[in-house]
C-alpha atoms as a PDB file:
ATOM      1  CA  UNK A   1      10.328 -11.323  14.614  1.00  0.00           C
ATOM      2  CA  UNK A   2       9.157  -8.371  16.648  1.00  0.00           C
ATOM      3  CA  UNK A   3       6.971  -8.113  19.216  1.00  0.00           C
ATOM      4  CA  UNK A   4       5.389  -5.427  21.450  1.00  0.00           C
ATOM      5  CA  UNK A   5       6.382  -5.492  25.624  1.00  0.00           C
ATOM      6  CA  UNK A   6       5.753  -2.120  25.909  1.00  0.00           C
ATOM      7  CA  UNK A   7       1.874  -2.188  25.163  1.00  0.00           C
ATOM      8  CA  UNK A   8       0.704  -5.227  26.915  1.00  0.00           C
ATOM      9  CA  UNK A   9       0.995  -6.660  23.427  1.00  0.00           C
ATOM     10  CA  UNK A  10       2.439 -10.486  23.467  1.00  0.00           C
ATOM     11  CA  UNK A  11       2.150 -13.951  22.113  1.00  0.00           C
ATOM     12  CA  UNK A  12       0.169 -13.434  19.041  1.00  0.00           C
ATOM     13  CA  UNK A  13       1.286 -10.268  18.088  1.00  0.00           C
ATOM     14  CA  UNK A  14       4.528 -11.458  17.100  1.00  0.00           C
ATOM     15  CA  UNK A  15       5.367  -9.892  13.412  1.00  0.00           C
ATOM     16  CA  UNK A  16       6.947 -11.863  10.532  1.00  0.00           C
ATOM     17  CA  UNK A  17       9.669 -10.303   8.351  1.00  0.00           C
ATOM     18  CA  UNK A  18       6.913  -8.927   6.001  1.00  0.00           C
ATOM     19  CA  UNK A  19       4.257  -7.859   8.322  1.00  0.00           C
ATOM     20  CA  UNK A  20       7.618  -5.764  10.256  1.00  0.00           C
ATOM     21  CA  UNK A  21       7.435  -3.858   7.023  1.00  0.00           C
ATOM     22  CA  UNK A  22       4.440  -2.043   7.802  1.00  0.00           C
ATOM     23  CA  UNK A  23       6.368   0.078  10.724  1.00  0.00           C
ATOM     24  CA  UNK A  24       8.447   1.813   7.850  1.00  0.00           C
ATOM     25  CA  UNK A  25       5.410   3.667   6.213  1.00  0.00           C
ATOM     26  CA  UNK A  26       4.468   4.449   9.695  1.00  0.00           C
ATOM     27  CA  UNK A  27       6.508   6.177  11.031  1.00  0.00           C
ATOM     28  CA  UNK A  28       7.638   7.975   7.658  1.00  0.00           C
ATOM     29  CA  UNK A  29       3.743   9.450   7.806  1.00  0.00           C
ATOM     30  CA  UNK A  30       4.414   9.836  11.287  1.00  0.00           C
ATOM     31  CA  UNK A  31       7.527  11.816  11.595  1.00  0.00           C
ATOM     32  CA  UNK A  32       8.621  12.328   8.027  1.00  0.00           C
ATOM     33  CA  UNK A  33       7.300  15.906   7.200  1.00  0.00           C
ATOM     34  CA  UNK A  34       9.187  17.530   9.593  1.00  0.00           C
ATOM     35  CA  UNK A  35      11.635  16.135   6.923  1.00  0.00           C
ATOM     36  CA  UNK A  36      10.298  17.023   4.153  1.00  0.00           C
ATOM     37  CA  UNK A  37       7.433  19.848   4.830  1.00  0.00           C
ATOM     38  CA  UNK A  38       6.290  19.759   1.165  1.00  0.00           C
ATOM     39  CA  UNK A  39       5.355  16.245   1.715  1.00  0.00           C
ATOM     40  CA  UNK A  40       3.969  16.384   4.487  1.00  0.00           C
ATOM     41  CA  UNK A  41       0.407  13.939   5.109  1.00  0.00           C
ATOM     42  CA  UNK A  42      -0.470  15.102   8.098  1.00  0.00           C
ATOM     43  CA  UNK A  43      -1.120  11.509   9.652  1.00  0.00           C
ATOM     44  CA  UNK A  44      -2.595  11.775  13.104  1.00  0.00           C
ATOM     45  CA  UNK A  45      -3.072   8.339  13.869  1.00  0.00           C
ATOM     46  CA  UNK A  46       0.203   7.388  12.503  1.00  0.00           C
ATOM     47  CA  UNK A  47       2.356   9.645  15.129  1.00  0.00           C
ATOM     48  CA  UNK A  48       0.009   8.389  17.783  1.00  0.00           C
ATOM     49  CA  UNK A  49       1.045   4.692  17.321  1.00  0.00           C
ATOM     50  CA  UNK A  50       4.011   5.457  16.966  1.00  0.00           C
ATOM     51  CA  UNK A  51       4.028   6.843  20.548  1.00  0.00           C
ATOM     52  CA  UNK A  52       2.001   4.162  21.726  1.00  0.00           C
ATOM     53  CA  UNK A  53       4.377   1.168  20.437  1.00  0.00           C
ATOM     54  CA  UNK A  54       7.505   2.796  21.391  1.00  0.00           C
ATOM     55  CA  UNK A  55       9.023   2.651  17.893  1.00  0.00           C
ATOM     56  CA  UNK A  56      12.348   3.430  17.932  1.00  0.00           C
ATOM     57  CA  UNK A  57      12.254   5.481  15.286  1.00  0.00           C
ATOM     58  CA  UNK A  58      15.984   6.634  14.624  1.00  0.00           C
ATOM     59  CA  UNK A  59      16.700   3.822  12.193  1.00  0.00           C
ATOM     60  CA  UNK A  60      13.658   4.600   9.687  1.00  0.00           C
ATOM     61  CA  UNK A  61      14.131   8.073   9.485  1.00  0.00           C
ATOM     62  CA  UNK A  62      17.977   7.846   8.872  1.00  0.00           C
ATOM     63  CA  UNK A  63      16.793   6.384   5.327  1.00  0.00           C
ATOM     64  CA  UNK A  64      15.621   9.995   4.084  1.00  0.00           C
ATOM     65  CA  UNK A  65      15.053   8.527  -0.021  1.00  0.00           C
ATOM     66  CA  UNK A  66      12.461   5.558   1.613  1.00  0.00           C
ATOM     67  CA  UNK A  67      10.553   8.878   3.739  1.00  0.00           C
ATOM     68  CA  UNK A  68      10.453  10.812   0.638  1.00  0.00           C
ATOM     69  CA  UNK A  69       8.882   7.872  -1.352  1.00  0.00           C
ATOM     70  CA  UNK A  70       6.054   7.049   1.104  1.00  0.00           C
ATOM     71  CA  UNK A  71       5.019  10.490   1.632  1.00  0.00           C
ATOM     72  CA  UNK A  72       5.160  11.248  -2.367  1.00  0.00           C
ATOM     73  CA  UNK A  73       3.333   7.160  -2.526  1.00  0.00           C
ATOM     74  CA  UNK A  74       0.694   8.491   0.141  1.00  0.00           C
ATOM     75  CA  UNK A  75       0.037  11.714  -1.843  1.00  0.00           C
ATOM     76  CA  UNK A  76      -0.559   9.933  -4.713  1.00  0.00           C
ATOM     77  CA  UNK A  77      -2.928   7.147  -4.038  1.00  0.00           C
ATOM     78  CA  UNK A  78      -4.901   9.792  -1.388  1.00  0.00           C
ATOM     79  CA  UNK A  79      -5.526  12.245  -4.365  1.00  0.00           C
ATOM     80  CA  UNK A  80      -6.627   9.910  -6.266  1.00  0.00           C
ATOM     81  CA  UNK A  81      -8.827   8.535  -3.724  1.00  0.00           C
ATOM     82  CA  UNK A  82     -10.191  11.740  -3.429  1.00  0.00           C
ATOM     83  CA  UNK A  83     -10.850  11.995  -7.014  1.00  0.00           C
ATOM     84  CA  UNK A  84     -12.202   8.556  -7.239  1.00  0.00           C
ATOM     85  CA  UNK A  85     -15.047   9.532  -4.218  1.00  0.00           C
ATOM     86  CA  UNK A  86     -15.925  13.153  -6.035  1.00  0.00           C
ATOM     87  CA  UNK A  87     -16.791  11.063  -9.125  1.00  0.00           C
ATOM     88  CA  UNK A  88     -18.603   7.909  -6.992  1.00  0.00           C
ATOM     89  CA  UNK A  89     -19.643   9.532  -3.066  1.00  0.00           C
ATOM     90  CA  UNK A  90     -21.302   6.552  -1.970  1.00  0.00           C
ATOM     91  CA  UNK A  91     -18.921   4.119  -3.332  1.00  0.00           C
ATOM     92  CA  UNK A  92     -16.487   1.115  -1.234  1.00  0.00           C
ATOM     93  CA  UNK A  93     -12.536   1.644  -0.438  1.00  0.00           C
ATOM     94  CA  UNK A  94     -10.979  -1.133   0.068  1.00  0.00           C
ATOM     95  CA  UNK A  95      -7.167  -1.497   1.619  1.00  0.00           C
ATOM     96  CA  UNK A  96      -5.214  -4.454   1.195  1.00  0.00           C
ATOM     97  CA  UNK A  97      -2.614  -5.532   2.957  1.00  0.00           C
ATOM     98  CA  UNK A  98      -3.518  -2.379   4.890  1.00  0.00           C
ATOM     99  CA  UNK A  99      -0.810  -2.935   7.715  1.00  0.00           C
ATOM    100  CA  UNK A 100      -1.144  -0.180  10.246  1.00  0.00           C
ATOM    101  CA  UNK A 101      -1.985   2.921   7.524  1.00  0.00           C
ATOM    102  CA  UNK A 102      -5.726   4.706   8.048  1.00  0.00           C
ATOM    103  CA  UNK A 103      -6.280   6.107   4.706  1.00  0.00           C
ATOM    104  CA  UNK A 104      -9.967   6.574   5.770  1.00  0.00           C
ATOM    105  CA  UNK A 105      -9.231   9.971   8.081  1.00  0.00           C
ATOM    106  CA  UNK A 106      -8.316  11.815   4.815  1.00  0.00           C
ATOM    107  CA  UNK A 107     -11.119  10.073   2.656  1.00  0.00           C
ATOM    108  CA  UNK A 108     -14.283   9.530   4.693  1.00  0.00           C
ATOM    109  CA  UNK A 109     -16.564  12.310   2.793  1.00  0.00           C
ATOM    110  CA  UNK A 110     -19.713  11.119   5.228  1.00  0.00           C
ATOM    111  CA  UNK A 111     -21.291   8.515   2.791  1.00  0.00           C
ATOM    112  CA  UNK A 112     -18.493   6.411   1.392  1.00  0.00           C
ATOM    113  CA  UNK A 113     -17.667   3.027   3.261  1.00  0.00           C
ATOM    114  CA  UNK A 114     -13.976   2.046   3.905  1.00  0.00           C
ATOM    115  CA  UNK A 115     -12.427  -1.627   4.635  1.00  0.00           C
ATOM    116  CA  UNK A 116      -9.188  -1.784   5.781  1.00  0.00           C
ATOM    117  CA  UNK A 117      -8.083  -5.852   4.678  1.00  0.00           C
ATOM    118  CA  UNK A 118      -4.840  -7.560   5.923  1.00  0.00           C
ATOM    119  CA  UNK A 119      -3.596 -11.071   7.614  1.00  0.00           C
ATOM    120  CA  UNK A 120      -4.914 -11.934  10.780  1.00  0.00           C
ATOM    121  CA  UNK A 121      -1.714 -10.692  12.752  1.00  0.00           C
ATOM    122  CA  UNK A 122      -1.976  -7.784  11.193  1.00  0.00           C
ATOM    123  CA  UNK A 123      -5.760  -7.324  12.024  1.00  0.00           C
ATOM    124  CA  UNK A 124      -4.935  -8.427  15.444  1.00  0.00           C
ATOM    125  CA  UNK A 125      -2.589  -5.750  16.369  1.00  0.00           C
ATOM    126  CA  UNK A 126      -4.725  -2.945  14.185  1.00  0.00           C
ATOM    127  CA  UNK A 127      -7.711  -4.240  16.987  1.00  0.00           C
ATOM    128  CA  UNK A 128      -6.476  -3.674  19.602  1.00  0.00           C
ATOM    129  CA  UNK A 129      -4.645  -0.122  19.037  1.00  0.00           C
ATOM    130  CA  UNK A 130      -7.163   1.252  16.770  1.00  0.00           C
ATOM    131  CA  UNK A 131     -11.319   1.790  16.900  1.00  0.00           C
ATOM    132  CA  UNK A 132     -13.428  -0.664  16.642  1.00  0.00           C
ATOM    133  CA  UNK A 133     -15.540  -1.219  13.070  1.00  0.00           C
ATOM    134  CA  UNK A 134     -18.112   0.942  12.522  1.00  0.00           C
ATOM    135  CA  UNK A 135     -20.664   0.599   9.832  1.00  0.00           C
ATOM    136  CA  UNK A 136     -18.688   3.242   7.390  1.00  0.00           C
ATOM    137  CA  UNK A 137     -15.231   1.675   8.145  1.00  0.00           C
ATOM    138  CA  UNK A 138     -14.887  -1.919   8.311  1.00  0.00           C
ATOM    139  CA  UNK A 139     -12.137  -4.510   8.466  1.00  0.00           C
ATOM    140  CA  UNK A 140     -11.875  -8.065   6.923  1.00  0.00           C
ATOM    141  CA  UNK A 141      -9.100 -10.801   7.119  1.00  0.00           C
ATOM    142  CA  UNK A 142      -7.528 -11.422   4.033  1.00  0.00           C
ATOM    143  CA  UNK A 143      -4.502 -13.618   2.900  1.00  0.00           C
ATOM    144  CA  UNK A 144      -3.577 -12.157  -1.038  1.00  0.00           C
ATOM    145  CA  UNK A 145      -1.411 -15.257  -1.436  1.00  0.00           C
ATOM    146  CA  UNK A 146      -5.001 -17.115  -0.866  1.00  0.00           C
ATOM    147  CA  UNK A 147      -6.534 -18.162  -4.324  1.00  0.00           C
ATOM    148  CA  UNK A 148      -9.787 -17.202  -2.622  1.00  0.00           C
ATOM    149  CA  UNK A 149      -8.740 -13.645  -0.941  1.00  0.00           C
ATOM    150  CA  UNK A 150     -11.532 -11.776  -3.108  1.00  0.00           C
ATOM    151  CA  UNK A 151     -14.166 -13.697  -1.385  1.00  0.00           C
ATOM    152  CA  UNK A 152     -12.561 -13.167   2.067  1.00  0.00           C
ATOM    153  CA  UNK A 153     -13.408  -9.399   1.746  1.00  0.00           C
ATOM    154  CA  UNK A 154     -16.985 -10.293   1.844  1.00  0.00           C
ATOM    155  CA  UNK A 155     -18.206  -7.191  -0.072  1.00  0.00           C
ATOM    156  CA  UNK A 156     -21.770  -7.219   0.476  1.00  0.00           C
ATOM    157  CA  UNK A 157     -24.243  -6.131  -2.808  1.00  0.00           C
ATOM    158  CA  UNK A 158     -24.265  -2.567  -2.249  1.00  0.00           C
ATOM    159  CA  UNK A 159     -20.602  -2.604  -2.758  1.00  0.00           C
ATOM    160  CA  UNK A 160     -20.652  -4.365  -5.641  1.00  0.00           C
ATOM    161  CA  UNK A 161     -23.162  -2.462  -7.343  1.00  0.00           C
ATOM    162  CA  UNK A 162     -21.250   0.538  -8.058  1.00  0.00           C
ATOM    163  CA  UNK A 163     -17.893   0.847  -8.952  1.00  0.00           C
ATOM    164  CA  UNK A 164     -14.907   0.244  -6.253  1.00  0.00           C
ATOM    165  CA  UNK A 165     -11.890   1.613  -5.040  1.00  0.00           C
ATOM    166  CA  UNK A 166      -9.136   0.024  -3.939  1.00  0.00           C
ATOM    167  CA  UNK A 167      -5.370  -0.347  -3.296  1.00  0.00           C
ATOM    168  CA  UNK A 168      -2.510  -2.194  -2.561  1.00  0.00           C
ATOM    169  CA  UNK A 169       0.604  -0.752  -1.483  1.00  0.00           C
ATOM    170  CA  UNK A 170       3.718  -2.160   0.165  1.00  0.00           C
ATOM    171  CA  UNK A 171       2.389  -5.428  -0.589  1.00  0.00           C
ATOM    172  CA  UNK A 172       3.348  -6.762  -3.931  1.00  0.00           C
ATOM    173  CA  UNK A 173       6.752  -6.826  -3.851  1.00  0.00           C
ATOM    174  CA  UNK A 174       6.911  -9.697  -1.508  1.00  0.00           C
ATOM    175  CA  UNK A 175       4.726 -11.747  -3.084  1.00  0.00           C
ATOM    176  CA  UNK A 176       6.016 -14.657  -5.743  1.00  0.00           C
ATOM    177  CA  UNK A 177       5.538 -13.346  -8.963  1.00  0.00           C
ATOM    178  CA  UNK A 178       2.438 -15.802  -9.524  1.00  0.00           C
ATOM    179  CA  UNK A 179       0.606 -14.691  -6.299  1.00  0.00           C
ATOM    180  CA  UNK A 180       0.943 -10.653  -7.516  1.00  0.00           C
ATOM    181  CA  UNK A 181      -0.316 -11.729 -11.462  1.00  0.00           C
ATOM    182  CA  UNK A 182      -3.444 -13.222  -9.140  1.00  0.00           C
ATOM    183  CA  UNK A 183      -3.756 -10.083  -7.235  1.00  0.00           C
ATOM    184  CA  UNK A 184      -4.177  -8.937 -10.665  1.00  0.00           C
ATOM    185  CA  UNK A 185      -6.082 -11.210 -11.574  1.00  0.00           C
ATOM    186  CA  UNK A 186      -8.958 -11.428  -9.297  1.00  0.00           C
ATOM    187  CA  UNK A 187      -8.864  -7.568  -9.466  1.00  0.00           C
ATOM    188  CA  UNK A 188      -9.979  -8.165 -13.236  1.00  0.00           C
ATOM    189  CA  UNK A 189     -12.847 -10.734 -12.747  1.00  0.00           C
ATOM    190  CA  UNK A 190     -14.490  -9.760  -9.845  1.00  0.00           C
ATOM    191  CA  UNK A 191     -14.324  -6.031  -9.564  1.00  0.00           C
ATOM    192  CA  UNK A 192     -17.153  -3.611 -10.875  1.00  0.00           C
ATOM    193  CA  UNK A 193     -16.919  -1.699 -14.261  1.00  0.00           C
ATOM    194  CA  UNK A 194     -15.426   1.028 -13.592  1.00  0.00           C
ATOM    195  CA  UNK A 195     -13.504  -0.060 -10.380  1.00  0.00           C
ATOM    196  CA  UNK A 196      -9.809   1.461  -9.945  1.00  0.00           C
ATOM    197  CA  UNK A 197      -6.801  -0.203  -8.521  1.00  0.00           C
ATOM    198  CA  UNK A 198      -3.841   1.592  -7.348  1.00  0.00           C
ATOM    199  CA  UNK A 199      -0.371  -0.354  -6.682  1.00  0.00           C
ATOM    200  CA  UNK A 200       2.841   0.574  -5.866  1.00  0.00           C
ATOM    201  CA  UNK A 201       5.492  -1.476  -8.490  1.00  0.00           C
ATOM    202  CA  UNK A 202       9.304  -1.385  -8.498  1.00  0.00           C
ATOM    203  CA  UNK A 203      11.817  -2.159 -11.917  1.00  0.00           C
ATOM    204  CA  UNK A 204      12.438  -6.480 -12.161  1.00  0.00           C
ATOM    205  CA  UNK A 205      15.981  -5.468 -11.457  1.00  0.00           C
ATOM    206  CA  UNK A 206      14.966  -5.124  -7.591  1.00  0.00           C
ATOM    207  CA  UNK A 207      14.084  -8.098  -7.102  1.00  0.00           C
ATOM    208  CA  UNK A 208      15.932 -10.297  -5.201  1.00  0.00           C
ATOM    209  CA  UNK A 209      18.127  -6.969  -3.606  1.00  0.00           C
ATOM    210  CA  UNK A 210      16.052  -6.342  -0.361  1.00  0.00           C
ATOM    211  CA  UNK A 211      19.017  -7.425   2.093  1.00  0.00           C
ATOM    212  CA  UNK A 212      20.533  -4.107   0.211  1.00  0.00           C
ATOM    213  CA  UNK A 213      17.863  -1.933   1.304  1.00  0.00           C
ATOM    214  CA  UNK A 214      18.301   0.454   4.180  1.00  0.00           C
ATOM    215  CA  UNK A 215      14.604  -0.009   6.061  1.00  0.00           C
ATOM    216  CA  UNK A 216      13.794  -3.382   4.345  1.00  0.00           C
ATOM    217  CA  UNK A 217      16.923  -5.154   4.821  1.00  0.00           C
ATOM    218  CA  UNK A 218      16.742  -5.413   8.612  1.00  0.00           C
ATOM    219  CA  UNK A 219      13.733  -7.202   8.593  1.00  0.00           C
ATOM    220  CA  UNK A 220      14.973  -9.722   6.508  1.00  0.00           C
ATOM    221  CA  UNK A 221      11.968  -9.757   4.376  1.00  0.00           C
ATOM    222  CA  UNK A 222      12.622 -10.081   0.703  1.00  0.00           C
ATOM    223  CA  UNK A 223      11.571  -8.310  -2.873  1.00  0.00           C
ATOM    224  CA  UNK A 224      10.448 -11.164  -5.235  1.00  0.00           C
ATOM    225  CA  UNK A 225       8.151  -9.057  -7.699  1.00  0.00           C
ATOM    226  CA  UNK A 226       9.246  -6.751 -10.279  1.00  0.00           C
ATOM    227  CA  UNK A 227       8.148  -5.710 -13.795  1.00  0.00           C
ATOM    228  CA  UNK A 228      10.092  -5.366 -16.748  1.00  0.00           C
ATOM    229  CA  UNK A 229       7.137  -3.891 -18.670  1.00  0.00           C
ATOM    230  CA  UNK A 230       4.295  -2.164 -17.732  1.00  0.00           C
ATOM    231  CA  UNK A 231       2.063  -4.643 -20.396  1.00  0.00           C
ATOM    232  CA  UNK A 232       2.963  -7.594 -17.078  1.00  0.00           C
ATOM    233  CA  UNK A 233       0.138  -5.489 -15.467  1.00  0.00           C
ATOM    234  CA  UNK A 234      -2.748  -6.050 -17.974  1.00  0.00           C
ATOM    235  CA  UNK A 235      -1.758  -9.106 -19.632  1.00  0.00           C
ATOM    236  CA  UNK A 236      -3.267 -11.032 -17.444  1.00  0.00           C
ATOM    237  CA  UNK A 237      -6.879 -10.490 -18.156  1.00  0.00           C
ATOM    238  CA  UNK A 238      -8.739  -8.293 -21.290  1.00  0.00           C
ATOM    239  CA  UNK A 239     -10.533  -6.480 -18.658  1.00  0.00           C
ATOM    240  CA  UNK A 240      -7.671  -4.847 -17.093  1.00  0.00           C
ATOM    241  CA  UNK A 241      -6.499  -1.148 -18.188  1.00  0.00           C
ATOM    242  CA  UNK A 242      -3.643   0.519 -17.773  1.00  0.00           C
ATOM    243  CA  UNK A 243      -4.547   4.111 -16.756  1.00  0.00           C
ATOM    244  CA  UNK A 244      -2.035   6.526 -15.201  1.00  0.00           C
ATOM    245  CA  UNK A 245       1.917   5.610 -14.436  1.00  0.00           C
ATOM    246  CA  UNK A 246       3.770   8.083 -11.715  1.00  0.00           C
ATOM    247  CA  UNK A 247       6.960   7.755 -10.978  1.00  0.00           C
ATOM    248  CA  UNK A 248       8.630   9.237  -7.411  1.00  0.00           C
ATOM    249  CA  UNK A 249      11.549  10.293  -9.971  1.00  0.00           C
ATOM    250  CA  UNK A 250      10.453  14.063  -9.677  1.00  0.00           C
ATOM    251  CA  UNK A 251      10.252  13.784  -6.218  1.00  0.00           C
ATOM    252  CA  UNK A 252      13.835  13.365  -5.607  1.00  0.00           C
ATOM    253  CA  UNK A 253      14.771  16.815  -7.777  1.00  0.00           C
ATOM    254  CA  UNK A 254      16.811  16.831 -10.639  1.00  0.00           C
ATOM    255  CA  UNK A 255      19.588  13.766  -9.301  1.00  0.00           C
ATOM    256  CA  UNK A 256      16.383  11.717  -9.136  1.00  0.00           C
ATOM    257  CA  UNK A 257      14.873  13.162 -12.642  1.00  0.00           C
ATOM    258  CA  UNK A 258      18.776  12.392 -14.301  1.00  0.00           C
ATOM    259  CA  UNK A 259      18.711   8.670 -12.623  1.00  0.00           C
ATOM    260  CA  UNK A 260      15.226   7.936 -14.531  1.00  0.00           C
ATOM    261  CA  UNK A 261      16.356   9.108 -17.915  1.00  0.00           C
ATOM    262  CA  UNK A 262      19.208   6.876 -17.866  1.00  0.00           C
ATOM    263  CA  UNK A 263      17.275   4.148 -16.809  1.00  0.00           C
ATOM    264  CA  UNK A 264      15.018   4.646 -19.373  1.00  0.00           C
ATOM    265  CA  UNK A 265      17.216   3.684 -22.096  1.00  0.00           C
ATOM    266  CA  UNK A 266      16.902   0.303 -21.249  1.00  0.00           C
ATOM    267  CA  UNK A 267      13.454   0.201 -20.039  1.00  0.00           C
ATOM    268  CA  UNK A 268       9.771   2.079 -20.179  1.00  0.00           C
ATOM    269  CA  UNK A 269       9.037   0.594 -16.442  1.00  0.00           C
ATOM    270  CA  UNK A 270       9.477   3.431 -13.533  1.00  0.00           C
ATOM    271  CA  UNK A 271      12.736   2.052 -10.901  1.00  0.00           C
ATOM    272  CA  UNK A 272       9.919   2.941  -8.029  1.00  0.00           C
ATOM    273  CA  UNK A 273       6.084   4.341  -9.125  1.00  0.00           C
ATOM    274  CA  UNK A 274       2.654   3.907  -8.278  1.00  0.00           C
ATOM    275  CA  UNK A 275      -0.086   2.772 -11.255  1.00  0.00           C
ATOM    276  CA  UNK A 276      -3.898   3.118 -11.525  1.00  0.00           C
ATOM    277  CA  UNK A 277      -5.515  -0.013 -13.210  1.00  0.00           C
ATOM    278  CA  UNK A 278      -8.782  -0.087 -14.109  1.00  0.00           C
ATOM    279  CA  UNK A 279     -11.545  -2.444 -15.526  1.00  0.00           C
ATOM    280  CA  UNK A 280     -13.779  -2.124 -18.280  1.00  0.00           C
END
């Protein structure tokens, strides 16, 4: 459990092993391109928490391979953001399991909406070091292991009328494999036509291997999602749609590129990628 002294932050905004997880991402957008300048995100916000909570940093950034993968992950699901908003302007984002990240400083095009959605420690801390809601960028309490987390958002009609944006990253992993299929799931029924869904998905053979894990392990949080096909993610419902697969392979330069083509004699699944679902 970790807690905050150094911000007048106590009592309730003690973090679980999961909800730790979100300082990794932060501080890789943070402090990572000096890293890796081609990767660079350019995350304001994200170096100014990290100054404000006192992270101690040192221990993130020693795991160079996790920096590279959530600036190449943030890259990904921004430009397709992006592309999402050119096609639908006036359209809903929606973040969940949003943690600390603030995709909404790259996105916000003047007549989109945003909700950032996470548990209510989460929310809590994100409250009180972030700005309050405004009427383009909301926030919403939202449990994904709930059977009713959909409804939780409380998307209002206007949102709902047009198709929707969304992702989910960071998040699935640690979910039991029935509570991610849900994720799914609800994405299917209650989403718009047209609505995307970007996740971030790691090979079945991680599961289980967190402890192993040079940022993760610490927390003693724990992977228990995987996929061993990329047909889990649509089997779940007819309306769901498989639409782009990237894998952070390329990323990592030719040692990374040689590491997926082995692995891809025994499966078609990336080890670490990020997929766009849609709906019909």
């Amino acid at each position: 459990m970790t807690d905050f002294p150094d911000t007048g932050l106590q009592g309730d905004h003690v973090l679980s092993a999961v909800q730790q997880t979100m300082l990794i991402p932060l501080v890789a957008r943070a402090l990572g391109g000096g890293m890796f300048p081609g990767h660079a995100c350019g995350d304001q916000h994200a170096a100014e928490l990290v100054r404000r909570l006192r992270v101690p940093t040192e221990p993130y950034l020693v795991d160079r391979p996790t920096v590279l993968n959530i600036l190449w992950r943030t890259k990904v699901m921004r430009d397709a953001a992006l592309a999402f908003f050119a096609r639908h302007p006036q359209a809903w984002g929606v973040n969940l399991g949003c943690g600390l990240s603030h995709y909404f400083q790259w996105l916000d095009n003047g007549h989109n909406t945003w909700l950032d959605a996470d548990m209510p420690q989460s929310m809590q801390l994100r409250r009180h070091l972030l700005a309050p809601d405004t009427e383009r960028h909301r926030t919403a309490l939202v449990d994904l292991r709930r059977t009713g987390w959909w409804q939780d958002l409380k998307l209002p009609q206007d949102a709902v009328n047009q198709p929707l944006f969304m992702l989910c990253e960071g998040v699935l992993m640690y979910l039991q494999p029935y509570q991610a299929q849900h994720v799914l799931h609800s994405f299917a029924v209650n989403a718009p036509a047209g609505s995307r869904l970007l996740i971030d998905v790691m090979a079945g053979c991680a599961v289980g291997m967190a402890r192993w894990h040079p940022s993760v392990g610490p927390t003693q949080a724990q992977f228990y999602w995987g996929i061993r096909s990329l047909s889990e993610l649509t089997d779940c419902h007819p309306r769901l749609r498989l639409l782009a697969t990237h894998s952070v392979a390329a990323s990592h330069g030719w040692m990374g590129i040689a590491a997926e083509q082995m692995w891809n004699y025994w499966s078609s699944t990336p080890l670490y990628g990020v997929v766009e679902l849609g709906v019909d």
